[in-house]
Protein backbone atom coordinates (compact mmCIF):
# COMPACT_ATOMS: atom_id res chain seq x y z
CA UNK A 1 209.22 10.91 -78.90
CA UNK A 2 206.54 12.85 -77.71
CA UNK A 3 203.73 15.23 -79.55
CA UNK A 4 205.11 18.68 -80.41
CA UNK A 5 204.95 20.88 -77.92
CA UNK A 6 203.24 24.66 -78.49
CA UNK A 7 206.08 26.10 -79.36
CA UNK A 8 206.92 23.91 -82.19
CA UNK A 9 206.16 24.77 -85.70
CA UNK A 10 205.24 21.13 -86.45
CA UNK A 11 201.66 21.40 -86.51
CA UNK A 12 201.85 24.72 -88.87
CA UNK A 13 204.14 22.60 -91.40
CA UNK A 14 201.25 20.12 -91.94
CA UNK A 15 199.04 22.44 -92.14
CA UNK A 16 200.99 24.37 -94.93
CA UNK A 17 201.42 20.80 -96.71
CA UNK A 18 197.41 20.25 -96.36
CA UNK A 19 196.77 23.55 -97.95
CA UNK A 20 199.15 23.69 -100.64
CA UNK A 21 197.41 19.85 -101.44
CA UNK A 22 194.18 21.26 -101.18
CA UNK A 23 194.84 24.64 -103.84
CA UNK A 24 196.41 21.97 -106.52
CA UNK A 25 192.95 20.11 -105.84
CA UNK A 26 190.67 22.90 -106.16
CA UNK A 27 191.00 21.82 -110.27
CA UNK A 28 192.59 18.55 -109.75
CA UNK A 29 196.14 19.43 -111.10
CA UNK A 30 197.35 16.15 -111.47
CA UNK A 31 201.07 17.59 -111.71
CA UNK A 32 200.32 20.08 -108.76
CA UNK A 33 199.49 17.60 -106.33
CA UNK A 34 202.36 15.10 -107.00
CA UNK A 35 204.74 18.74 -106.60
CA UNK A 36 204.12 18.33 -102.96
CA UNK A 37 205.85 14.74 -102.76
CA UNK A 38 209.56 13.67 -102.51
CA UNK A 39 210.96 12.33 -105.51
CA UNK A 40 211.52 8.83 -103.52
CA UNK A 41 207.92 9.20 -101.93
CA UNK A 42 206.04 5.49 -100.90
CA UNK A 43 202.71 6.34 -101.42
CA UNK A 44 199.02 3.93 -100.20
CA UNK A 45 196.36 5.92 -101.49
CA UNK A 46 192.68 4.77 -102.36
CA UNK A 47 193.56 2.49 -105.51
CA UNK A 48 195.36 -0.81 -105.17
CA UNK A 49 198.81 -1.04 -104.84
CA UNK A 50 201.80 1.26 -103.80
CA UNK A 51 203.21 3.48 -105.44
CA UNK A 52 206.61 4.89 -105.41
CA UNK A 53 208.64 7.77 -106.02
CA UNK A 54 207.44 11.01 -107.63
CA UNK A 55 206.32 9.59 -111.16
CA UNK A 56 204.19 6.72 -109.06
CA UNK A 57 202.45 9.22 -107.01
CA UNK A 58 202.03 11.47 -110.42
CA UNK A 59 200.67 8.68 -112.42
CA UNK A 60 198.03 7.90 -108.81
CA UNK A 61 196.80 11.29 -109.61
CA UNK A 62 196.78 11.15 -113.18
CA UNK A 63 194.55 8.20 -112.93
CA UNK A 64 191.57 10.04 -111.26
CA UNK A 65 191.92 13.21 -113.89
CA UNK A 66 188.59 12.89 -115.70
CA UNK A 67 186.76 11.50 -112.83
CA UNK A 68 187.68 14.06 -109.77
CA UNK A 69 187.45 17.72 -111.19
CA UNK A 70 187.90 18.68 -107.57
CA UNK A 71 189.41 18.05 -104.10
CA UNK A 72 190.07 19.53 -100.69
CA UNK A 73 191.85 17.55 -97.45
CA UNK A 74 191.04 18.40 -94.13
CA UNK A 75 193.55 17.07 -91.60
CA UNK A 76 191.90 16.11 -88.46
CA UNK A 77 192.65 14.84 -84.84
CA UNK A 78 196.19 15.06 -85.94
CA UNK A 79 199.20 13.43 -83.50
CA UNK A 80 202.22 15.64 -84.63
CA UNK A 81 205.20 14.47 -84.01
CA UNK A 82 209.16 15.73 -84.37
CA UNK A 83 211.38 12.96 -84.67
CA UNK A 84 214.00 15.04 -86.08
CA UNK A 85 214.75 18.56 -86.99
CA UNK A 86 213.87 17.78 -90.74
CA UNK A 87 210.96 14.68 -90.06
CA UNK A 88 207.77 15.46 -88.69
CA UNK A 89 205.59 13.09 -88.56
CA UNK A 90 201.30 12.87 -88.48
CA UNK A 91 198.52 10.76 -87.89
CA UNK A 92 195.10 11.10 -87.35
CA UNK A 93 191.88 11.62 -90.37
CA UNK A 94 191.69 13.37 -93.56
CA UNK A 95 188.59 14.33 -94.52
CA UNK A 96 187.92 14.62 -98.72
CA UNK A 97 185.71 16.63 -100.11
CA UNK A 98 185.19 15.73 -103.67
CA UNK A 99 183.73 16.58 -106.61
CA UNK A 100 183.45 14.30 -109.63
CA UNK A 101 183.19 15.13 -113.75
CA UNK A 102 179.58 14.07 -113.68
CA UNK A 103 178.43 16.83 -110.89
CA UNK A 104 178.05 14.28 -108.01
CA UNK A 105 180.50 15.44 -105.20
CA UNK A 106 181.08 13.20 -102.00
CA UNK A 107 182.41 13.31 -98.63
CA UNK A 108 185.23 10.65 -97.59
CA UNK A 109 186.64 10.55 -94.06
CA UNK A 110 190.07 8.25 -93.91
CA UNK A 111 192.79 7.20 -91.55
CA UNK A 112 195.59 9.10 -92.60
CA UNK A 113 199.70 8.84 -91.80
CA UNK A 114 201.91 11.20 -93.30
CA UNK A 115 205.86 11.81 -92.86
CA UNK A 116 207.01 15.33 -94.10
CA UNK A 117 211.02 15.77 -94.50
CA UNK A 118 213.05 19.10 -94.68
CA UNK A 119 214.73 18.65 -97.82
CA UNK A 120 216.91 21.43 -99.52
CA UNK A 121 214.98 24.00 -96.97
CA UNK A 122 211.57 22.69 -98.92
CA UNK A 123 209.44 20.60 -96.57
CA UNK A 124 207.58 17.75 -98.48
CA UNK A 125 205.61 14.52 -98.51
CA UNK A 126 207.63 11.42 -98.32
CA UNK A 127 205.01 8.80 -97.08
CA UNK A 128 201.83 8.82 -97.67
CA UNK A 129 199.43 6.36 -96.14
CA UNK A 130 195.07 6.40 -95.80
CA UNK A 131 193.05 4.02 -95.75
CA UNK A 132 189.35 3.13 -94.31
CA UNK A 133 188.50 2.46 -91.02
CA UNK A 134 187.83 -1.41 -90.91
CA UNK A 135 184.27 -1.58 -89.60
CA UNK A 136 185.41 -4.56 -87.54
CA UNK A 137 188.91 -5.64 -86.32
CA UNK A 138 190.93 -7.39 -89.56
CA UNK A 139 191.58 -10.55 -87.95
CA UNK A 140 191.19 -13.06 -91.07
CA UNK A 141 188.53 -15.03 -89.49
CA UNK A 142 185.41 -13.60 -91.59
């Protein structure tokens, strides 16, 4: 498959996904934020574990309300891809700006992967992976 060309609306989709994850950030809206997911969604986020389908990914954001008042995602460097009329799917960085209960706010830059599907004429989030860039190759010999 190769990267969407110019004429493909592939790179304005994730951009409209981005931004509607950003406004439910601007005051951490737990339920907002988990809106923008599939209801079978896989989600890797920046806790532990995996979570799945739309009440995982709500209870992943429910987790941090207290601690982040505020968030916006920045898509970077993005590789868009069309693998189907109704998949599109992204990789590159998302950058974080944060802002936590106690007034510190903090800048976080990870790898990101997502998969948006066409669903009922809705595009949403199905799979949702970021993580850190290892420092050094993970080759299980440290």
């Amino acid at each position: 498959m190769s990267e969407a060309s110019s004429a493909d609306d592939s790179h304005a989709i994730l951009a409209a996904a981005a931004e509607a994850w950003s406004v439910a950030g601007r005051t951490w809206d737990a339920a907002g934020l988990a809106a923008g997911y599939t209801e079978d969604a896989v989600f890797f986020g920046g806790r532990p574990g995996l979570q799945q389908g739309s009440a995982g990914v709500r209870a992943y954001f429910d987790s941090h309300v207290g601690t982040i008042t505020r968030a916006k995602l920045t898509l970077r460097d993005q590789q868009v891809f069309r693998l189907a009329p109704d998949v599109i799917v992204a990789q590159g960085f998302g950058h974080f700006a944060l802002g936590f209960a106690d007034g510190r706010s903090s800048d976080v830059v990870q790898r990101a992967t997502l998969v948006l599907v066409r669903r009922d004429g809705r595009w949403s989030i199905l799979l949702h992976h970021f993580s850190d860039e290892p420092q050094s190759p993970p080759l299980g010999l440290d």
